[in-house]
Structure formats: structure tokens, C-alpha cells
Protein backbone atom coordinates (compact mmCIF):
# COMPACT_ATOMS: atom_id res chain seq x y z
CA UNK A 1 12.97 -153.88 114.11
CA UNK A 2 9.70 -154.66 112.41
CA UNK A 3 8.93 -155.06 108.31
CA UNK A 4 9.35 -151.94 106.21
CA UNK A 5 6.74 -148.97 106.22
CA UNK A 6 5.38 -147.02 103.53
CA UNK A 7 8.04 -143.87 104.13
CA UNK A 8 11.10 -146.34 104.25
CA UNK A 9 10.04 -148.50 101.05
CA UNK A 10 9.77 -144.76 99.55
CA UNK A 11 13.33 -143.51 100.28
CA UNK A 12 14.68 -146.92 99.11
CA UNK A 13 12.90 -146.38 95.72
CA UNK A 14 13.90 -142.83 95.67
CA UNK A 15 17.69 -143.89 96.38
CA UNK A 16 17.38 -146.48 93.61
CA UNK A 17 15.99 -143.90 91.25
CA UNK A 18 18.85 -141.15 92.15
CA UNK A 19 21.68 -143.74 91.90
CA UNK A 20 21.06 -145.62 89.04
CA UNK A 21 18.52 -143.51 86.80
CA UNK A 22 15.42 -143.80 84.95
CA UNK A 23 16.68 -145.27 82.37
CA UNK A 24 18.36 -148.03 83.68
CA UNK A 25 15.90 -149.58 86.08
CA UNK A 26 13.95 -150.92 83.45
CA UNK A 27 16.66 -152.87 82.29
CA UNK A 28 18.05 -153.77 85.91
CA UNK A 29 14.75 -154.98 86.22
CA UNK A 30 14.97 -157.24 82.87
CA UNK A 31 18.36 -158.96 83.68
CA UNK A 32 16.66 -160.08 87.20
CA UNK A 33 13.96 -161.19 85.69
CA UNK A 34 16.15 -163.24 82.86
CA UNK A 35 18.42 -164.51 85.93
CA UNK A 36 15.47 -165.41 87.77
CA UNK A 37 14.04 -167.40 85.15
CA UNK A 38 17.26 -169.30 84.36
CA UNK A 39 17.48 -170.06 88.07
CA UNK A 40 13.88 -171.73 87.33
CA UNK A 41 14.75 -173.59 84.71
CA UNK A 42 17.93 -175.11 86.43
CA UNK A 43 16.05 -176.33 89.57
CA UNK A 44 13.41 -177.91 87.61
CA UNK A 45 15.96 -179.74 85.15
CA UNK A 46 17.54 -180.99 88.11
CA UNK A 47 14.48 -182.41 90.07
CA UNK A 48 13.67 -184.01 86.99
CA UNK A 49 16.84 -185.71 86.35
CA UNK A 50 16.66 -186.91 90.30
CA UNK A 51 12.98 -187.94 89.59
CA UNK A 52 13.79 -189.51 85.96
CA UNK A 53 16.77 -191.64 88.49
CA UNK A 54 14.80 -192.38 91.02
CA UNK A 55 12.11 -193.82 88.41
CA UNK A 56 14.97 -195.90 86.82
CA UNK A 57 16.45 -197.37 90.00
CA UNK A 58 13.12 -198.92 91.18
CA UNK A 59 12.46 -200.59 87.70
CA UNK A 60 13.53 -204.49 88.01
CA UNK A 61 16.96 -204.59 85.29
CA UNK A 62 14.65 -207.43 82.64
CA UNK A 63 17.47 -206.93 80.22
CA UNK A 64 19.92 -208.57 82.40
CA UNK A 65 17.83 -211.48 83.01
CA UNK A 66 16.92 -212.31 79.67
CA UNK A 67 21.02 -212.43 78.95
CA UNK A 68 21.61 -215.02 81.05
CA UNK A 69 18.84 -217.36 79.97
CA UNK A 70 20.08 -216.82 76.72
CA UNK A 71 23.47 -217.72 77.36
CA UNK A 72 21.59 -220.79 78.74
CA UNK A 73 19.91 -221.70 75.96
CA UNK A 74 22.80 -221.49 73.48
């Protein structure tokens, strides 16, 4: 039980040709290919909303600081 061979990846295509068509490969093809890029565009909005948090959590909070002193002052 080794990778696929030249004669296997054949029938497979073959198969895929005889089930769904000529036609409608091309467009299987296109929805993967849109679904694939959404999935893309998902993962990176989320590592940058976990790097954009990260970023925020290890800035010092100045604003609260400068609220007290004023408080302080008045």
C-alpha cells in the first residue's frame, strides 16, 4: 500500500470523466477552487485578528493612567 501509479491515477480520471462529464469538471473544478480560496481568506483573517490581540495586550493601557492623574489634578 504505496502512493498511486500512473495506471491507477488514470482510471480515477477516467471514472471522474464517465461519472460526472466533460462538461462539468470544469466547473467542479471552479467551485473548489472558489472554496479553497475562501478557506484562505478565513485563516488569514483569523491569524490576524489573534496577531492584531496579541499586539494590543502587550501595549502598556497609557489611557488609564493619564485618568487617574487627572482626577488628581482636578
Amino acid at each position: 500500500m504505496g502512493s498511486l501509479g500512473g495506471l491507477e491515477i488514470a482510471i480515477i480520471v477516467l471514472v471522474v470523466l464517465l461519472l460526472f462529464g466533460a462538461k462539468k469538471i470544469p466547473e467542479l473544478a471552479r467551485g473548489l477552487g472558489q472554496g479553497i480560496n475562501e478557506f484562505r481568506k478565513a485563516s488569514n483573517e483569523i491569524k490576524s485578528e489573534i496577531e492584531h490581540g496579541s499586539r494590543d495586550s502587550e501595549t502598556p493601557k497609557s489611557n488609564a493612567k493619564s485618568d487617574t492623574e487627572k482626577e488628581k489634578t482636578s
